[in-house]
Structures are given as C-alpha cells and as structure tokens.
C-alpha atoms as a PDB file:
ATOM      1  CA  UNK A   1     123.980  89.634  96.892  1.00  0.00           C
ATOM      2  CA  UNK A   2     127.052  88.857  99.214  1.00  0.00           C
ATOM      3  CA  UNK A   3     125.623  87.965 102.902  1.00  0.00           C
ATOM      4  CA  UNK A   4     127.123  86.448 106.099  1.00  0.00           C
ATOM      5  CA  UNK A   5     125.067  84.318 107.915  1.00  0.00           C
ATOM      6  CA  UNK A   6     125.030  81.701 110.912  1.00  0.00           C
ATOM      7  CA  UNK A   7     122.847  78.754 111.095  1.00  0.00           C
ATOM      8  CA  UNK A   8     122.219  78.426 115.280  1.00  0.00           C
ATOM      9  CA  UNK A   9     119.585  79.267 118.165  1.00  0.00           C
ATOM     10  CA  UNK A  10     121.436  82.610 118.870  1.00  0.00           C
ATOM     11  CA  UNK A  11     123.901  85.201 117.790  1.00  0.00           C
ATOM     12  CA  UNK A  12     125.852  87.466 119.172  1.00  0.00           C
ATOM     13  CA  UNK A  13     129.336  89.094 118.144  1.00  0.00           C
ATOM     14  CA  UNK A  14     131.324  85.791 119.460  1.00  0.00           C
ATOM     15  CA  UNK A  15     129.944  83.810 116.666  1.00  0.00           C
ATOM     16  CA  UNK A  16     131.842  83.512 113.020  1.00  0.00           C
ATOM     17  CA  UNK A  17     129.605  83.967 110.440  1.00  0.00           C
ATOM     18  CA  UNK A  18     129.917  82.084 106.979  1.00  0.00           C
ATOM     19  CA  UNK A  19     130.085  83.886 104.051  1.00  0.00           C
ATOM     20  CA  UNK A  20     127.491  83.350 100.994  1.00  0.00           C
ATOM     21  CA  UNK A  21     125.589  84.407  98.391  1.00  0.00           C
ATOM     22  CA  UNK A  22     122.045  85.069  98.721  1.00  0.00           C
ATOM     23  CA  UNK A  23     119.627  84.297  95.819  1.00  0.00           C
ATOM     24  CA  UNK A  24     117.004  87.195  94.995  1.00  0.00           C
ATOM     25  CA  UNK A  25     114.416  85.309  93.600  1.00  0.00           C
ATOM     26  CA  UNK A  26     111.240  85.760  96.013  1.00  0.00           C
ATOM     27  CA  UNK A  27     109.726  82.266  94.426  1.00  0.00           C
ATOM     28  CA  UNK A  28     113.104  80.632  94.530  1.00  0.00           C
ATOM     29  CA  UNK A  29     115.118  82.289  97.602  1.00  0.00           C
ATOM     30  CA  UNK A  30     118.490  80.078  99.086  1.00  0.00           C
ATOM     31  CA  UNK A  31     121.961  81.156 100.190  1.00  0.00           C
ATOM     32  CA  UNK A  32     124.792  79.424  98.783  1.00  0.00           C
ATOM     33  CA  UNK A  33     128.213  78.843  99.876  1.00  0.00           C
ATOM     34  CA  UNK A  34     130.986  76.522  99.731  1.00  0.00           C
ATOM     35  CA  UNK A  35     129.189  74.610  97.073  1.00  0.00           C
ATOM     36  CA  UNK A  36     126.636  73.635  98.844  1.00  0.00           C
ATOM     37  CA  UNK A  37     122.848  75.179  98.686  1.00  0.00           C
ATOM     38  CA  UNK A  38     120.185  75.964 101.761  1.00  0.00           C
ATOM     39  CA  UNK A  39     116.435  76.296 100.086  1.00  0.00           C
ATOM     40  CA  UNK A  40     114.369  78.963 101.662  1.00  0.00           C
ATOM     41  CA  UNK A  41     111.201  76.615 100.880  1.00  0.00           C
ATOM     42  CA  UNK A  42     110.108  76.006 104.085  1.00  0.00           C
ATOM     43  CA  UNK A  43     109.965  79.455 106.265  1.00  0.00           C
ATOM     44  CA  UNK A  44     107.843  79.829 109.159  1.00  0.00           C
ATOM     45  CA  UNK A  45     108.873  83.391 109.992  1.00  0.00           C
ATOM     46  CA  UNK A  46     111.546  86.287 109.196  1.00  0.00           C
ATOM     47  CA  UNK A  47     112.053  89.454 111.222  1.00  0.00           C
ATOM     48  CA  UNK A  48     114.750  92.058 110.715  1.00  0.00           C
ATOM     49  CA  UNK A  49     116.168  93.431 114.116  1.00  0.00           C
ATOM     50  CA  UNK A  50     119.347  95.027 114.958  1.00  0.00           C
ATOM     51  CA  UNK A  51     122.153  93.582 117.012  1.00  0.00           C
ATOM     52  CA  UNK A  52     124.183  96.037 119.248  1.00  0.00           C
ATOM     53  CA  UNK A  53     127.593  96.139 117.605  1.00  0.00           C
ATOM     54  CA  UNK A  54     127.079  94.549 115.082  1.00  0.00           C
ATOM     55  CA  UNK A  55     124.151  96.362 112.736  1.00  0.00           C
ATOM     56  CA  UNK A  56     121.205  95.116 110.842  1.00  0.00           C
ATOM     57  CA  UNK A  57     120.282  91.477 110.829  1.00  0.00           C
ATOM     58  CA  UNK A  58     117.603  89.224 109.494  1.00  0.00           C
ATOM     59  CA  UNK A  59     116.634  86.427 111.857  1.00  0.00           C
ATOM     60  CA  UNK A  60     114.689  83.413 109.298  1.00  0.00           C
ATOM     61  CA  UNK A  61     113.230  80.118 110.774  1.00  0.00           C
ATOM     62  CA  UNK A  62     113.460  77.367 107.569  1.00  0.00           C
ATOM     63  CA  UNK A  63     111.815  74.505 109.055  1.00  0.00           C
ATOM     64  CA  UNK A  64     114.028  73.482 112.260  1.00  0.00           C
ATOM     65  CA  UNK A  65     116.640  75.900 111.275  1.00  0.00           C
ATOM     66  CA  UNK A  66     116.983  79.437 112.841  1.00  0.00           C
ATOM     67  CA  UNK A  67     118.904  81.390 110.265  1.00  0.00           C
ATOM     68  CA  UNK A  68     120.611  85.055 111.278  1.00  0.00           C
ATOM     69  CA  UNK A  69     122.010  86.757 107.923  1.00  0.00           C
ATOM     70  CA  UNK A  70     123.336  90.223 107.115  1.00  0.00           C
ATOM     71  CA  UNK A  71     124.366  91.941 104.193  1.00  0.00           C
ATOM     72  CA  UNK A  72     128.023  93.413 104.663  1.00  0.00           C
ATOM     73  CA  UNK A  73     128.798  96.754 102.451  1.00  0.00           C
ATOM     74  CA  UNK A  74     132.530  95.898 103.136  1.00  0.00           C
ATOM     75  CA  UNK A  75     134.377  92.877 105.027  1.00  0.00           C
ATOM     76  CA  UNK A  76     137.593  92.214 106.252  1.00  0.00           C
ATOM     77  CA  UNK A  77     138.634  89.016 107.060  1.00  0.00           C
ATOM     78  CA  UNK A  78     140.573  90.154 110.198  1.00  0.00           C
ATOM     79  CA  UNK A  79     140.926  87.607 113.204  1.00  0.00           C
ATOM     80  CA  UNK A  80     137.265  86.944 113.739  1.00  0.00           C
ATOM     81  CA  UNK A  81     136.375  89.406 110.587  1.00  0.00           C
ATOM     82  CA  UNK A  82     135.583  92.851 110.317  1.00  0.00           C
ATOM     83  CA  UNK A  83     132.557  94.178 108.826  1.00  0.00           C
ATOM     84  CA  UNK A  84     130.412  97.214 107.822  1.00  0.00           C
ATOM     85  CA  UNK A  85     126.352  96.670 107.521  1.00  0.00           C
ATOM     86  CA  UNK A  86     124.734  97.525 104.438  1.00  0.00           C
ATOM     87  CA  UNK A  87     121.013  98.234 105.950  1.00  0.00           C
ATOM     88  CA  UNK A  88     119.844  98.962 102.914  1.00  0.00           C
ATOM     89  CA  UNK A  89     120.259  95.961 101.727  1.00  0.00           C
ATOM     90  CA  UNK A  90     119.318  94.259 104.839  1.00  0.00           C
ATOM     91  CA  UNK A  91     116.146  95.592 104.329  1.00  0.00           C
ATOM     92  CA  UNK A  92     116.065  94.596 100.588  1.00  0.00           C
ATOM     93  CA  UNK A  93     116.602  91.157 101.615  1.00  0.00           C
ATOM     94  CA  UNK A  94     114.139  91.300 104.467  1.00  0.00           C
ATOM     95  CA  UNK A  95     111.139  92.263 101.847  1.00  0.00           C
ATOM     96  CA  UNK A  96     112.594  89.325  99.495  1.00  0.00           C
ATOM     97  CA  UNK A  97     112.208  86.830 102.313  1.00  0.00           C
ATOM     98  CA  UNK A  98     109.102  88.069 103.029  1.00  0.00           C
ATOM     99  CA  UNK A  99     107.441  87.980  99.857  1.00  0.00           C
ATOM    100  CA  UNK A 100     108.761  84.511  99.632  1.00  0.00           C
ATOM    101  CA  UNK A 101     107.099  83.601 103.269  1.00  0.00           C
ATOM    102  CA  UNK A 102     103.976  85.367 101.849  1.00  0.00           C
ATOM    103  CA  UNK A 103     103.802  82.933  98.258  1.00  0.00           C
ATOM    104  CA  UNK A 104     104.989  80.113 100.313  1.00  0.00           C
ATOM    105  CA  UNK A 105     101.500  80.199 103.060  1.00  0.00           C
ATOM    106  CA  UNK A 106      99.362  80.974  99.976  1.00  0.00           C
ATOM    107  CA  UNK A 107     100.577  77.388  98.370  1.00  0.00           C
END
C-alpha cells in the first residue's frame, strides 16, 4: 500500500513526510522508497494514535528508529503536500505491524 512516513523523535504538521510503499507481509514487513528499503525486523513497539489536523497515524519504534507512517486515500503534492487519511487502512497497517511485533517477540 502507498504510505507517507517520517523517520524522527516527533511529528507534527511542519514536518514533510516521504512517500513509500509499505510491504504487507506480517513475517516480512518494510517500507520502501527511493530505492532504498527499511526492514521492520527489529520493532519494539507500534501504536496507532491520531494527530490533530492531520488524521490517523501509526507511531513504530525499529530498533533506534521512531517511525510515524500514514496511509493517504488521496495526496497532492501542493507546497508542503496535501493529503486525505485513509483510516481504514491505517488501521490495516496497524494490525500488520502488530502481528509482525507479535512473531518477532515469539522468535
């Protein structure tokens, strides 16, 4: 699925987000964008919460990384970009993560 996402300590609506693809495999999840690749393998916690203004957002620690991603149902690359939330797809990816969080404590 299509996601923006921001690798930092905090978000808020100043902050560009990149724009990727997230991988649905729950044994396999990453996000991958500009060529490059960022393996899910080593998360410590996820938790969906929603940011004023913006919508529905997963927040992801992957090792020393704190990773805030969304799933946009449409965006427009505007100034700073434009975008609608998809929740239900937030929360799609939210019980993806989390069965991936789950298999990855039980290894």
């Amino acid at each position: 699925m299509k996601i923006l996402y921001y690798i930092g300590e905090t978000v808020d609506l100043s902050v560009k987000m990149n724009r990727g693809t997230f991988n649905e495999n729950p044994a396999a999840p990453c996000i991958e964008s500009d060529g490059k690749t960022i393996a899910l393998n080593q998360l410590r916690t996820a938790e969906r919460f929603y940011l004023n203004g913006l919508g529905s957002m997963l927040k992801i620690q992957n090792g020393s990384d704190t990773i805030y991603m969304t799933v946009p149902r449409i965006y427009i690359e505007l100034g700073s970009g434009l975008a609608i939330i998809n929740s239900a797809a937030v929360r799609r990816a939210y019980k993806i993560v989390s069965s991936a969080l789950q298999l990855q404590t039980l290894l």
